[in-house]
Protein backbone atom coordinates (compact mmCIF):
# COMPACT_ATOMS: atom_id res chain seq x y z
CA UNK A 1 0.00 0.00 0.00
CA UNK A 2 1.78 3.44 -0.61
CA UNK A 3 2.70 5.75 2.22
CA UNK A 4 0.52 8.63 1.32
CA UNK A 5 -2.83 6.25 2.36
CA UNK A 6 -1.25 5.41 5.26
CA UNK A 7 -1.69 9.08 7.21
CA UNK A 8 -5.51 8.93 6.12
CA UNK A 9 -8.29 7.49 7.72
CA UNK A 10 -10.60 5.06 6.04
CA UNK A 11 -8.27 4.71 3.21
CA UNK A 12 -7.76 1.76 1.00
CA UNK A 13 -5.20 1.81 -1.97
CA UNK A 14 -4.30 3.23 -4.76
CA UNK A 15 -5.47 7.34 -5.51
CA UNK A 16 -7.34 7.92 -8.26
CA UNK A 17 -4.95 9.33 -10.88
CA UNK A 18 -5.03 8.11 -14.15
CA UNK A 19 -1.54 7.04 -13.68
CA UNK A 20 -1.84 4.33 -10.93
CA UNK A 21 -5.17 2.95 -11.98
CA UNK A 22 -3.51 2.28 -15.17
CA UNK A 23 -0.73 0.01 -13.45
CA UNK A 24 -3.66 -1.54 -11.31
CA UNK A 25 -5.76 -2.25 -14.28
CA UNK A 26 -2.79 -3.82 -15.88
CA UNK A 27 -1.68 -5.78 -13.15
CA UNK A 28 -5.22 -6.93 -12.27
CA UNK A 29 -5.67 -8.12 -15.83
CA UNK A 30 -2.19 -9.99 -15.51
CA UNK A 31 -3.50 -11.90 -12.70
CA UNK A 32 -5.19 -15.10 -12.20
CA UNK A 33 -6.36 -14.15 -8.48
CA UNK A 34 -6.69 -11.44 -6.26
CA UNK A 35 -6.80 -12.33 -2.78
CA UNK A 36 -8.65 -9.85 -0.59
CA UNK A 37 -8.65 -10.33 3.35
CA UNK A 38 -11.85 -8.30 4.21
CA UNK A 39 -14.88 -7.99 2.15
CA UNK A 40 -14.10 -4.35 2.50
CA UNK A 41 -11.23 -5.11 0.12
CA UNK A 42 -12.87 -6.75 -2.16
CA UNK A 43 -15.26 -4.41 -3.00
CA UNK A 44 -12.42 -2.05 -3.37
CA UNK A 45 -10.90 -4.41 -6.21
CA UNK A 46 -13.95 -4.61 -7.71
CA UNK A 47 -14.14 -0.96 -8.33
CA UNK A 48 -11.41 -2.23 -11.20
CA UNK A 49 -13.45 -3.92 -14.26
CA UNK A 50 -10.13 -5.54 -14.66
CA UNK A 51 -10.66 -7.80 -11.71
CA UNK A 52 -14.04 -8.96 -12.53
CA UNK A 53 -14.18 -12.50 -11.69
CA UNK A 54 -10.60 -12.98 -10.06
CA UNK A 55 -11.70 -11.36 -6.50
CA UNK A 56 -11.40 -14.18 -3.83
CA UNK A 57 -12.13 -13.21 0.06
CA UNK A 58 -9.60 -15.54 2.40
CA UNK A 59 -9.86 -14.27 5.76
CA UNK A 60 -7.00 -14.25 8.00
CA UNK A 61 -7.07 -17.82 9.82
CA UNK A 62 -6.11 -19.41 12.79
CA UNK A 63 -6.09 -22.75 12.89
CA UNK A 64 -7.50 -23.95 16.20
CA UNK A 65 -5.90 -27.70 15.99
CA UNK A 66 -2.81 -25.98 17.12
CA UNK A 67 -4.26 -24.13 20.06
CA UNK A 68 -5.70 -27.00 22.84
CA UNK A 69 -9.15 -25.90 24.57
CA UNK A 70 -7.63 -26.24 27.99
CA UNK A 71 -4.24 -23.77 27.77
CA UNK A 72 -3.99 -21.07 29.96
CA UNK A 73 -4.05 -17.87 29.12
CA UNK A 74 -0.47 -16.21 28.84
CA UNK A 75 -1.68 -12.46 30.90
CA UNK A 76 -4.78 -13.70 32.68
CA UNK A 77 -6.85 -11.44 34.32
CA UNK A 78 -8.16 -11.00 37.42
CA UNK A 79 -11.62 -13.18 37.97
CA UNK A 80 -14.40 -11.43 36.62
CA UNK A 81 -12.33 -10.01 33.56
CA UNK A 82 -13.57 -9.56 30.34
CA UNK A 83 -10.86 -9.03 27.49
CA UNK A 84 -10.63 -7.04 24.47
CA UNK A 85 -7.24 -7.95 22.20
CA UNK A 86 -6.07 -6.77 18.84
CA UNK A 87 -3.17 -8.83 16.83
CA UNK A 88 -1.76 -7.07 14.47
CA UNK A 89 0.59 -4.46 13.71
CA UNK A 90 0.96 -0.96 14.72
CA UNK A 91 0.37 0.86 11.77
CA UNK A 92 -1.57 3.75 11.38
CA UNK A 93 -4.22 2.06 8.98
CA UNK A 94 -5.36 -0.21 11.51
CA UNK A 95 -6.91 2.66 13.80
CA UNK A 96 -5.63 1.82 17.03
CA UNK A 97 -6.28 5.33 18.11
CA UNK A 98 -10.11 4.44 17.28
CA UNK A 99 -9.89 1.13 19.34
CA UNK A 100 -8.39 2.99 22.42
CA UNK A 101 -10.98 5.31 22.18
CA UNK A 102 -13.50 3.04 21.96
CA UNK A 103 -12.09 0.69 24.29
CA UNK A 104 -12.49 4.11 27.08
CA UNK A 105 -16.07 4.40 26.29
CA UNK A 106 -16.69 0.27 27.27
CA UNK A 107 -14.05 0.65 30.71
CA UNK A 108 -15.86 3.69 31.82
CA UNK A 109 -19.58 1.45 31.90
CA UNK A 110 -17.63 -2.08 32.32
CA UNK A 111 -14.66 -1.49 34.66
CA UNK A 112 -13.76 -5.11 35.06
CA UNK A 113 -12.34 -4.74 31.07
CA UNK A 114 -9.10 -4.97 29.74
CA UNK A 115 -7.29 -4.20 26.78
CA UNK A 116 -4.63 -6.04 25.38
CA UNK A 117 -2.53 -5.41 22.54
């Protein structure tokens, strides 16, 4: 994703200009697939008539076979605790300062919340 999206809220991709939507439409034609992890971004790439048909949603995973239903929590909380987490990384497209903010609104009526991230 380029830099200049990254300082703007509720940004996704490329701008507008004639010039990068001609490399997207020729790299989306080149393309067999285009793997989108949100539906959010896939209806993004298919503002592009050259994706039409290649746009595939796959969802970040986790597979739980590697995770046992009895481990322990690595920071559990006190009894009582509910927990809010995010996993992923600190960049400014992810909205963090939006989750924190949020995340004051649910302590201040639930005080027995956490947030990790």
């Amino acid at each position: 994703m380029p830099r200049w999206s990254s300082n703007r809220p509720n940004t996704v991709g490329w701008p507008t200009a004639r010039g990068p939507r001609g490399v997207a439409r020729r790299v989306f034609g080149a393309a067999s697939a285009l793997v989108a992890l949100s539906r959010a971004i896939a209806a993004y790439l298919h503002r592009y008539p050259a994706a039409e048909g290649r746009v595939h949603v796959i969802p970040d995973g986790v597979n739980p076979d590697r995770f046992p239903p009895d481990l322990e929590p690595s920071c559990p909380g006190p009894p009582g605790t509910s927990t809010l987490g995010f996993v992923g990384s600190l960049k400014p497209w992810h909205g963090l300062p939006i989750l924190v903010q949020a995340f004051d609104m649910l302590h201040r009526r639930h005080p027995n919340s956490r947030l990790l991230i």
